[in-house]
Protein backbone atom coordinates (compact mmCIF):
# COMPACT_ATOMS: atom_id res chain seq x y z
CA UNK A 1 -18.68 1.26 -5.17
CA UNK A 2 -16.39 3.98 -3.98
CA UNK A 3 -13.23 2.97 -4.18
CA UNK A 4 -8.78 4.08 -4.06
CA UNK A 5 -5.87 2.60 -4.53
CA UNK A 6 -3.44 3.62 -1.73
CA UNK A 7 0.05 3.37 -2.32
CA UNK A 8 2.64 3.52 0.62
CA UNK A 9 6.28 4.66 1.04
CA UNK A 10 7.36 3.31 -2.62
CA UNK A 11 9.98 6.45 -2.54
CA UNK A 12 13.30 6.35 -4.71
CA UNK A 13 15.83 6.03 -1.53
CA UNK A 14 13.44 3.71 0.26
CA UNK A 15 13.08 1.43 -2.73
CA UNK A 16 16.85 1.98 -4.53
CA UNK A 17 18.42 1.89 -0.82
CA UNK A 18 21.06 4.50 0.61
CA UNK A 19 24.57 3.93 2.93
CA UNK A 20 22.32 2.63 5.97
CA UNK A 21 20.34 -0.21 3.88
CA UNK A 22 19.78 -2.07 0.59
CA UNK A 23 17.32 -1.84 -1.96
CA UNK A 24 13.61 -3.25 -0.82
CA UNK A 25 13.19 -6.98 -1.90
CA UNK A 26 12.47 -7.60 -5.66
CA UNK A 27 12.10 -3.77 -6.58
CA UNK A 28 11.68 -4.51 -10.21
CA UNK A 29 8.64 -6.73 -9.75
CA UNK A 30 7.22 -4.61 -7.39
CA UNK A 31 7.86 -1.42 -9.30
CA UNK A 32 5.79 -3.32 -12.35
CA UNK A 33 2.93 -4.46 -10.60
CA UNK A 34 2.32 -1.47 -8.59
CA UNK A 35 2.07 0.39 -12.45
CA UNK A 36 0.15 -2.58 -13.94
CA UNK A 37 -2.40 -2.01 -10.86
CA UNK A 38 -2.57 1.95 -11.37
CA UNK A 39 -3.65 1.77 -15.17
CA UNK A 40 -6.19 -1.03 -13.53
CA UNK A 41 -7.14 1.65 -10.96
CA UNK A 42 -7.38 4.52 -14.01
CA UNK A 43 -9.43 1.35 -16.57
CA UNK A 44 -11.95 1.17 -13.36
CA UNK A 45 -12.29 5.05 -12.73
CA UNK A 46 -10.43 4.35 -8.96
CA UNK A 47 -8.37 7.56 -7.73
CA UNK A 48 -4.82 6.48 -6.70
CA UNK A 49 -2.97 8.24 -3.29
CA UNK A 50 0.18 7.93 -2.39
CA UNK A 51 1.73 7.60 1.37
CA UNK A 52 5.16 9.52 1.41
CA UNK A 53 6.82 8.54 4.89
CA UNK A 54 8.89 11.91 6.42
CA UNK A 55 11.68 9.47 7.41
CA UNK A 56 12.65 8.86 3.82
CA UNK A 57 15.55 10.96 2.54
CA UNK A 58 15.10 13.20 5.49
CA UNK A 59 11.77 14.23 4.07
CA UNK A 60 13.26 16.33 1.17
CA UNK A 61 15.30 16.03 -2.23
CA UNK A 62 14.66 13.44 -5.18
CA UNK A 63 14.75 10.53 -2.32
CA UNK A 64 11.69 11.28 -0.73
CA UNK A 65 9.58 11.79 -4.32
CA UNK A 66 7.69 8.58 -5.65
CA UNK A 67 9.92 6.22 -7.38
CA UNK A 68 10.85 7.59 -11.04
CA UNK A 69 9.66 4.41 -12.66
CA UNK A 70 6.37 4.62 -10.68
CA UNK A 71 3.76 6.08 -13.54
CA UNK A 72 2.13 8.70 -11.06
CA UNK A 73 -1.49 9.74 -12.40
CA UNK A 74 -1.68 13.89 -12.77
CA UNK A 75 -4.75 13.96 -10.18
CA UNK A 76 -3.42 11.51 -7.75
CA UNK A 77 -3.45 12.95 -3.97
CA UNK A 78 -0.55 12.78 -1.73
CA UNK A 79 -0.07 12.39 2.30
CA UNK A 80 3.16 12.74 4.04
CA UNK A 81 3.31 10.83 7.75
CA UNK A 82 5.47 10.77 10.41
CA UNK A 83 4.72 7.30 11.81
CA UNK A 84 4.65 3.68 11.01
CA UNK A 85 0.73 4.07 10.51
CA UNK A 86 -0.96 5.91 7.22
CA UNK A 87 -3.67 7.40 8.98
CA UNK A 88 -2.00 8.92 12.16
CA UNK A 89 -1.76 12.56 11.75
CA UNK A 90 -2.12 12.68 7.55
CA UNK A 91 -5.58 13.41 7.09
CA UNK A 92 -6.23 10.42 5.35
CA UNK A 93 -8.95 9.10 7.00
CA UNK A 94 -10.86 12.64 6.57
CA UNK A 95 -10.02 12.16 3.01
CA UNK A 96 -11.34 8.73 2.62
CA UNK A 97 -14.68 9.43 4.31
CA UNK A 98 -14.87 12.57 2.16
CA UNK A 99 -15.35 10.50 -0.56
CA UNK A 100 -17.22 8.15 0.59
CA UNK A 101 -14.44 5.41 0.03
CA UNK A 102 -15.57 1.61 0.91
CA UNK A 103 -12.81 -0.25 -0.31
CA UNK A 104 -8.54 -0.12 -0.30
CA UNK A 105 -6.21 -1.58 -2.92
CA UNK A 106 -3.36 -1.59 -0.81
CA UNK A 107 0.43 -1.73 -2.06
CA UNK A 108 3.71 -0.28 -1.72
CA UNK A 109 6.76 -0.85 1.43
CA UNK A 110 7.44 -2.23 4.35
CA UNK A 111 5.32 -5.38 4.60
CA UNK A 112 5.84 -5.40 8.08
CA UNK A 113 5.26 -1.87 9.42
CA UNK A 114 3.43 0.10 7.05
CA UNK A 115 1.57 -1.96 5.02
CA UNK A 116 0.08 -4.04 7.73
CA UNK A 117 -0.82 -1.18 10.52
CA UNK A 118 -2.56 0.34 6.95
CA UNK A 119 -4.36 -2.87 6.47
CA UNK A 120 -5.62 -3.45 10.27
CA UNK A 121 -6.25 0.16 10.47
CA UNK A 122 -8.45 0.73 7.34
CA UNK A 123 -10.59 -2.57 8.61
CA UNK A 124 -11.39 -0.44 11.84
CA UNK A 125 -11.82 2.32 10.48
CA UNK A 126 -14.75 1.16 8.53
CA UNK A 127 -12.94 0.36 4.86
CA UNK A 128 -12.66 -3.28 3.14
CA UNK A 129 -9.02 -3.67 1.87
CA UNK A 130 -7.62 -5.98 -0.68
CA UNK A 131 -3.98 -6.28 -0.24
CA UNK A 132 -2.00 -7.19 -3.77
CA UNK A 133 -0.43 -10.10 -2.75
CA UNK A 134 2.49 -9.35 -4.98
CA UNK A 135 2.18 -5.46 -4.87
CA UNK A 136 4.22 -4.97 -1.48
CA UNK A 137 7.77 -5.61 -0.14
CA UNK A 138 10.13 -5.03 2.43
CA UNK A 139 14.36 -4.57 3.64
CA UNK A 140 14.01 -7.80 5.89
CA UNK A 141 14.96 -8.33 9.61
CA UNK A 142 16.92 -10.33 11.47
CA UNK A 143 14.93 -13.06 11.91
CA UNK A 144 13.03 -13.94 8.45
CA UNK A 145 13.63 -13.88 5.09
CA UNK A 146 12.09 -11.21 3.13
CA UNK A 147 9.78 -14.09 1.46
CA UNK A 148 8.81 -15.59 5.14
CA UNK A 149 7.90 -12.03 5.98
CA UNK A 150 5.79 -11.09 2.72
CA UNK A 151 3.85 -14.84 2.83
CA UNK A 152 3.41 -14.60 6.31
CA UNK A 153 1.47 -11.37 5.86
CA UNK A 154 -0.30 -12.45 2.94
CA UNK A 155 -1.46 -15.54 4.94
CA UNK A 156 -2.27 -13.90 8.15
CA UNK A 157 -4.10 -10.59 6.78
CA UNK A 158 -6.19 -12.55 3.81
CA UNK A 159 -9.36 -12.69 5.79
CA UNK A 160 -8.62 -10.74 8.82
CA UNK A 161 -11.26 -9.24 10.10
CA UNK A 162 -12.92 -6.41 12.54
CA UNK A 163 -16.10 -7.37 13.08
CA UNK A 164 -17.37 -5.98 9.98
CA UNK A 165 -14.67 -5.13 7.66
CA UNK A 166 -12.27 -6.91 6.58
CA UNK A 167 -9.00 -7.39 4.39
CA UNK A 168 -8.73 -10.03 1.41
CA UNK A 169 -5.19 -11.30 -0.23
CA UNK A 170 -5.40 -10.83 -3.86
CA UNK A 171 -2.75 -10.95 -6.35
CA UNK A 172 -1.63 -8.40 -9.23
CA UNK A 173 -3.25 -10.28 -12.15
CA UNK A 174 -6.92 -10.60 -10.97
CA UNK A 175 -9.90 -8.15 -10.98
CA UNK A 176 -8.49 -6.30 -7.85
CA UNK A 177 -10.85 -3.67 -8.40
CA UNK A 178 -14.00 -6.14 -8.17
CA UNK A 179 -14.01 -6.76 -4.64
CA UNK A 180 -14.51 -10.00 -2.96
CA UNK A 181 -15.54 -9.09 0.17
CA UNK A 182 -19.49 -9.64 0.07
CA UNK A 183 -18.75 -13.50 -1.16
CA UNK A 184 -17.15 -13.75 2.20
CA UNK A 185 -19.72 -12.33 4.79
């Protein structure tokens, strides 16, 4: 099975926080499990792409990079967006179907915006997605915690579906890159 690991927005100012905002919600265990799933990825032959978000550090400077501590593989591919959603306007998609992709390990920041439109996206677009359970975070709102946000998520994408594809809540520590899905339909 074709597969990636897609890894959104975990840039240095997003994740370490700047004058406007705090550091995303338990960086250090996210930092760790989003390495612990790339050697995974590399032990199972899986490319790994990374979602850079133009908003970040103004796009530009040692902000907007990947997170330092984030243990980049040399051939991973790179997309930069300008909205909320991955595959608006990146190429992405074209990417994915270029390779014949079938299944997402998703990861990486803001629960909420970008890691959900990239889960409900990828089901429409054709792709099954396993979302590390553990492998995403986000600054908060408002209105919930940072752990109501990141369980609600978990809980309302494991199983969503789109007529034919659909998204599965795994966490960090099991086969991620053994997919599921077929037990399911």
């Amino acid at each position: 099975m074709n597969q990636i690991l897609l890894i959104i927005d975990a840039q240095l100012e997003l994740m370490e926080g700047n004058q406007e905002a705090g550091p995303i919600f338990n960086k250090e265990l996210l930092i760790r499990n989003i390495n612990t799933v790339i050697e995974k990825a590399l032990a199972a032959n899986t490319s790994v792409v990374f979602i850079r978000d133009l908003d970040v550090a103004e796009g530009n400077g040692e902000g907007f990079q990947v997170h330092h501590e984030i243990k980049i593989p040399s051939d991973s591919a790179f997309f930069d967006k300008s909205a909320t959603n991955s595959f608006y306007g990146t190429g992405l998609l074209d990417y994915l179907k270029s390779k014949k992709i079938e299944h997402i390990v998703i990861m990486g920041c803001e629960t909420q915006h970008c890691i959900d439109s990239a889960v409900r996206t990828a089901t429409i677009s054709g792709f099954d997605v396993t979302l590390v359970a553990d492998g995403h975070s986000t600054l908060g709102n408002n209105e919930l915690t940072e752990e109501q946000i990141i369980r609600h998520h978990n809980t309302t994408l494991h199983g969503h579906y789109n007529v034919e594809h659909f998204s599965v809540v795994r966490n960090t520590e099991e086969d991620l890159f053994c997919p599921i899905h077929d037990s399911f339909r």
